[in-house]
C-alpha atoms as a PDB file:
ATOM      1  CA  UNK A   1       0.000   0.000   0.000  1.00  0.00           C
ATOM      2  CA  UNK A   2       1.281   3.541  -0.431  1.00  0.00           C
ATOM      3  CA  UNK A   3       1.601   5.800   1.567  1.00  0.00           C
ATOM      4  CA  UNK A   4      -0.771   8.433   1.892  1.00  0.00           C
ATOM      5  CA  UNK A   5       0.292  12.175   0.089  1.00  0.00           C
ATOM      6  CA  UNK A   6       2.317  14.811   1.680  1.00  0.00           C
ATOM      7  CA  UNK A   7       0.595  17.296   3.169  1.00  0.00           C
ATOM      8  CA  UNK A   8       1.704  20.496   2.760  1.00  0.00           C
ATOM      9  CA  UNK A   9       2.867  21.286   6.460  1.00  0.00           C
ATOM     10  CA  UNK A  10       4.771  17.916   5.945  1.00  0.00           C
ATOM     11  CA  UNK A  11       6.515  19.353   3.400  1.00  0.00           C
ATOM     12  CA  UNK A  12       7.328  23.150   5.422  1.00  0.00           C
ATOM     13  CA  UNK A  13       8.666  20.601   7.787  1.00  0.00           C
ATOM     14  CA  UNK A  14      11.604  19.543   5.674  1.00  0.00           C
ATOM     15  CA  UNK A  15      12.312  23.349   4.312  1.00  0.00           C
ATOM     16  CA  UNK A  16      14.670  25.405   6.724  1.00  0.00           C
ATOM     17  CA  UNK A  17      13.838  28.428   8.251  1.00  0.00           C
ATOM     18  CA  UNK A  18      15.811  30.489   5.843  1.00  0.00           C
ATOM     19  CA  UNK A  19      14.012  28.449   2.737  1.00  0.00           C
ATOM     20  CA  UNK A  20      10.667  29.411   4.102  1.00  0.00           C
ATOM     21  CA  UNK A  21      11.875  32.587   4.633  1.00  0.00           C
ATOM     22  CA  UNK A  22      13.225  33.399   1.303  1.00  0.00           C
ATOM     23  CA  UNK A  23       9.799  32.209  -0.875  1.00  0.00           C
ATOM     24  CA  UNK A  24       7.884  34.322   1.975  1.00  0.00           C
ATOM     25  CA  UNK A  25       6.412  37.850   1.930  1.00  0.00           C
ATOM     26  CA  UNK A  26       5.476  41.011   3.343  1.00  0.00           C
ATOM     27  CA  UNK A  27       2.480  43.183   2.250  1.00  0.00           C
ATOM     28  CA  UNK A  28       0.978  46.034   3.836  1.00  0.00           C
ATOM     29  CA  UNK A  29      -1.810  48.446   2.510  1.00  0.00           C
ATOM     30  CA  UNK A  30      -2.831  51.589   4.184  1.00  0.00           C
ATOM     31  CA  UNK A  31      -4.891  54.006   3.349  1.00  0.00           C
ATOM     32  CA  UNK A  32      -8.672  55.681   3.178  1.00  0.00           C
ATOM     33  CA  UNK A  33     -11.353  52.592   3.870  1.00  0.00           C
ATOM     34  CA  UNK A  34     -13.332  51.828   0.821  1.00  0.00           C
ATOM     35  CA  UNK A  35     -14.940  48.923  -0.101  1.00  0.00           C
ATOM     36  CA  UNK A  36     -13.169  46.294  -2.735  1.00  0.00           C
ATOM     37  CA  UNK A  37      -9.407  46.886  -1.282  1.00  0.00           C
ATOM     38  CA  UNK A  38      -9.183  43.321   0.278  1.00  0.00           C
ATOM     39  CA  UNK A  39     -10.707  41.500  -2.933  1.00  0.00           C
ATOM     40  CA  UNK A  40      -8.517  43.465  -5.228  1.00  0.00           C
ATOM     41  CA  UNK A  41      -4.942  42.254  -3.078  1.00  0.00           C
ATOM     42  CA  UNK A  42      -6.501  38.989  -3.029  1.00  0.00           C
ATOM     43  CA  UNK A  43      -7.431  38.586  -6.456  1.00  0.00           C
ATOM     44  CA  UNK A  44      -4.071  40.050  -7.708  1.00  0.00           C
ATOM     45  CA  UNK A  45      -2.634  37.387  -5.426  1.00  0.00           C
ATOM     46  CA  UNK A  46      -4.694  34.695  -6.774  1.00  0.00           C
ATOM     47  CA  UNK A  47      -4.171  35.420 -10.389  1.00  0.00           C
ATOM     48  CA  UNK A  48      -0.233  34.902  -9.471  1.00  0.00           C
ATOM     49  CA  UNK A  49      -0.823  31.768  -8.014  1.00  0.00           C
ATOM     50  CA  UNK A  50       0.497  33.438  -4.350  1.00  0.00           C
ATOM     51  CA  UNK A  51      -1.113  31.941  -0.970  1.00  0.00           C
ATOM     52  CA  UNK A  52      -2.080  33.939   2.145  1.00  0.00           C
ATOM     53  CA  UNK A  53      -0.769  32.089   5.222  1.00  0.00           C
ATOM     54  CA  UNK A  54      -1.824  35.056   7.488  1.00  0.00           C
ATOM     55  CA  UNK A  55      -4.322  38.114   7.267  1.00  0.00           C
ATOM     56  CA  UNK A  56      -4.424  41.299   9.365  1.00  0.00           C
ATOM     57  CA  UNK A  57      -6.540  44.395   8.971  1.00  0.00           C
ATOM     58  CA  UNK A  58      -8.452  46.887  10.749  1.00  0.00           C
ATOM     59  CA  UNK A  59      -9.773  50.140  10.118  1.00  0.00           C
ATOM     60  CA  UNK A  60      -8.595  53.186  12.624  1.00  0.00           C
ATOM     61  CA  UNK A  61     -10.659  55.964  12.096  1.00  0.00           C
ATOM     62  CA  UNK A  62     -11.645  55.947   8.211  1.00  0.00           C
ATOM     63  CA  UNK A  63      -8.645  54.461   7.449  1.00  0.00           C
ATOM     64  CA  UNK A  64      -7.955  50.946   6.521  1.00  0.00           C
ATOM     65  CA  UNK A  65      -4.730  49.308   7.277  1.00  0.00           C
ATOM     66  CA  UNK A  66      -3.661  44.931   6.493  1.00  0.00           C
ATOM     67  CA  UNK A  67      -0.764  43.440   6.942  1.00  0.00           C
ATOM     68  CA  UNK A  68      -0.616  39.854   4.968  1.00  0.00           C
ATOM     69  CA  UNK A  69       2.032  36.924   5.239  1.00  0.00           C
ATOM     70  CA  UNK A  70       2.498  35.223   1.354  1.00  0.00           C
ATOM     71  CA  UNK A  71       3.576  32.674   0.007  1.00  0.00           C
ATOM     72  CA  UNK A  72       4.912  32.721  -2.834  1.00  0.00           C
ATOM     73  CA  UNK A  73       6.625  29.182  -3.464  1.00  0.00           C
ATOM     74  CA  UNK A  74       8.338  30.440  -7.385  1.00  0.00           C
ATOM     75  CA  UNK A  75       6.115  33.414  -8.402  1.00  0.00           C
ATOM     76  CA  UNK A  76       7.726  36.001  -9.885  1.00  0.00           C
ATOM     77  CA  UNK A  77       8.547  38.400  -7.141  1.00  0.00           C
ATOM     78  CA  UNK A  78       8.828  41.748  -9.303  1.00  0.00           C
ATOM     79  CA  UNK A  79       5.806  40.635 -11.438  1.00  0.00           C
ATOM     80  CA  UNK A  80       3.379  40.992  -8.336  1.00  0.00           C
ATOM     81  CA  UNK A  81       5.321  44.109  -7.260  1.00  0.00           C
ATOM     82  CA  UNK A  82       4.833  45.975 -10.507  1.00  0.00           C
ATOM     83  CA  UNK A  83       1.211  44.679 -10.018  1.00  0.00           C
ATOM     84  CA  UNK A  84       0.843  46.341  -6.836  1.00  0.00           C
ATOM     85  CA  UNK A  85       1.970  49.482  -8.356  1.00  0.00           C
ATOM     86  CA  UNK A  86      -0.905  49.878 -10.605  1.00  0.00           C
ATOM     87  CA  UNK A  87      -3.155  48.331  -8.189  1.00  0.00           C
ATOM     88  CA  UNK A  88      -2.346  51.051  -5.769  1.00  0.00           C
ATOM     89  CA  UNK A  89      -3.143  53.737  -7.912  1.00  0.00           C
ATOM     90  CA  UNK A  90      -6.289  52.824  -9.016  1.00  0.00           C
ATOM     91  CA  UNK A  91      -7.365  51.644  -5.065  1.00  0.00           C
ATOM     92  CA  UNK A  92      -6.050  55.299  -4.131  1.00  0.00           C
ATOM     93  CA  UNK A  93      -4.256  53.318  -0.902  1.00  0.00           C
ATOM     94  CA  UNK A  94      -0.321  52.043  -0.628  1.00  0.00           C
ATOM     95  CA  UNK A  95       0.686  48.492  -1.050  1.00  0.00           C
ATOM     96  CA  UNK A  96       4.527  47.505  -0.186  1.00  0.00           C
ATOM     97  CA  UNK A  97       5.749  44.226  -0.074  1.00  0.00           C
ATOM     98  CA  UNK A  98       8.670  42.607   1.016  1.00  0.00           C
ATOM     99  CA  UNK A  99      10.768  39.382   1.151  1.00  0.00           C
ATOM    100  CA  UNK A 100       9.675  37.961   4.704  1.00  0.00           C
ATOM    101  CA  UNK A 101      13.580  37.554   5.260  1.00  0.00           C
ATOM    102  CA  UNK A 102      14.341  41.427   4.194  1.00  0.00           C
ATOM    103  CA  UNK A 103      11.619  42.252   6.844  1.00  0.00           C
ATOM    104  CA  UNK A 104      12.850  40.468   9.628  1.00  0.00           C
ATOM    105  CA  UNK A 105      16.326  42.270   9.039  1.00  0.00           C
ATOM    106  CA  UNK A 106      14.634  45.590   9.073  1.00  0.00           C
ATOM    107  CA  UNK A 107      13.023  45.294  11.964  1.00  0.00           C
ATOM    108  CA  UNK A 108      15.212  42.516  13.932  1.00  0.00           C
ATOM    109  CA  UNK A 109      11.697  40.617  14.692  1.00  0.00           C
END
């Protein structure tokens, strides 16, 4: 009999911190609440084949603020970043993202 699949926290198991690290990211969007902002991130994210791991977000005061932990296991890095760039302008809000790895070295977490 074979065994049954890997599940994918089987496989994380295996990858080293600084693996995990590396094909991880940071995104943050801030800026005036509207409605749409977390389906457009999303769906940009989706198109590019990039999971969400973790989700933040909260609005303070009329304006809307998410943090989001990606994964982006091989998508093109600079592809979703010039994405975001567009996508920004058109929400009217800012969207950074960064390596998980350049993060952490940022802000020693």
């Amino acid at each position: 009999m074979a065994p049954p699949p890997a599940r994918a926290t089987d496989c994380e198991e295996h990858m080293s911190d600084e693996t995990k690290s590396t094909e991880r990211a940071i995104i943050s969007v801030l800026g005036a609440d509207r409605s749409g902002i977390v389906a457009a991130v999303a769906g940009l994210l989706a198109e590019r084949d990039v999971n969400i791991l973790d989700i933040s977000q909260t609005i303070l005061q009329g304006m809307f603020t998410m943090t989001m932990l990606v994964d982006l296991a091989g998508a093109d890095f600079s592809q979703i970043h010039d994405g975001f760039d567009v996508l920004s302008k058109q929400l009217g809000v800012q969207i950074a993202i960064q390596r998980e790895d350049v993060f952490k070295y940022m802000y020693r977490l």
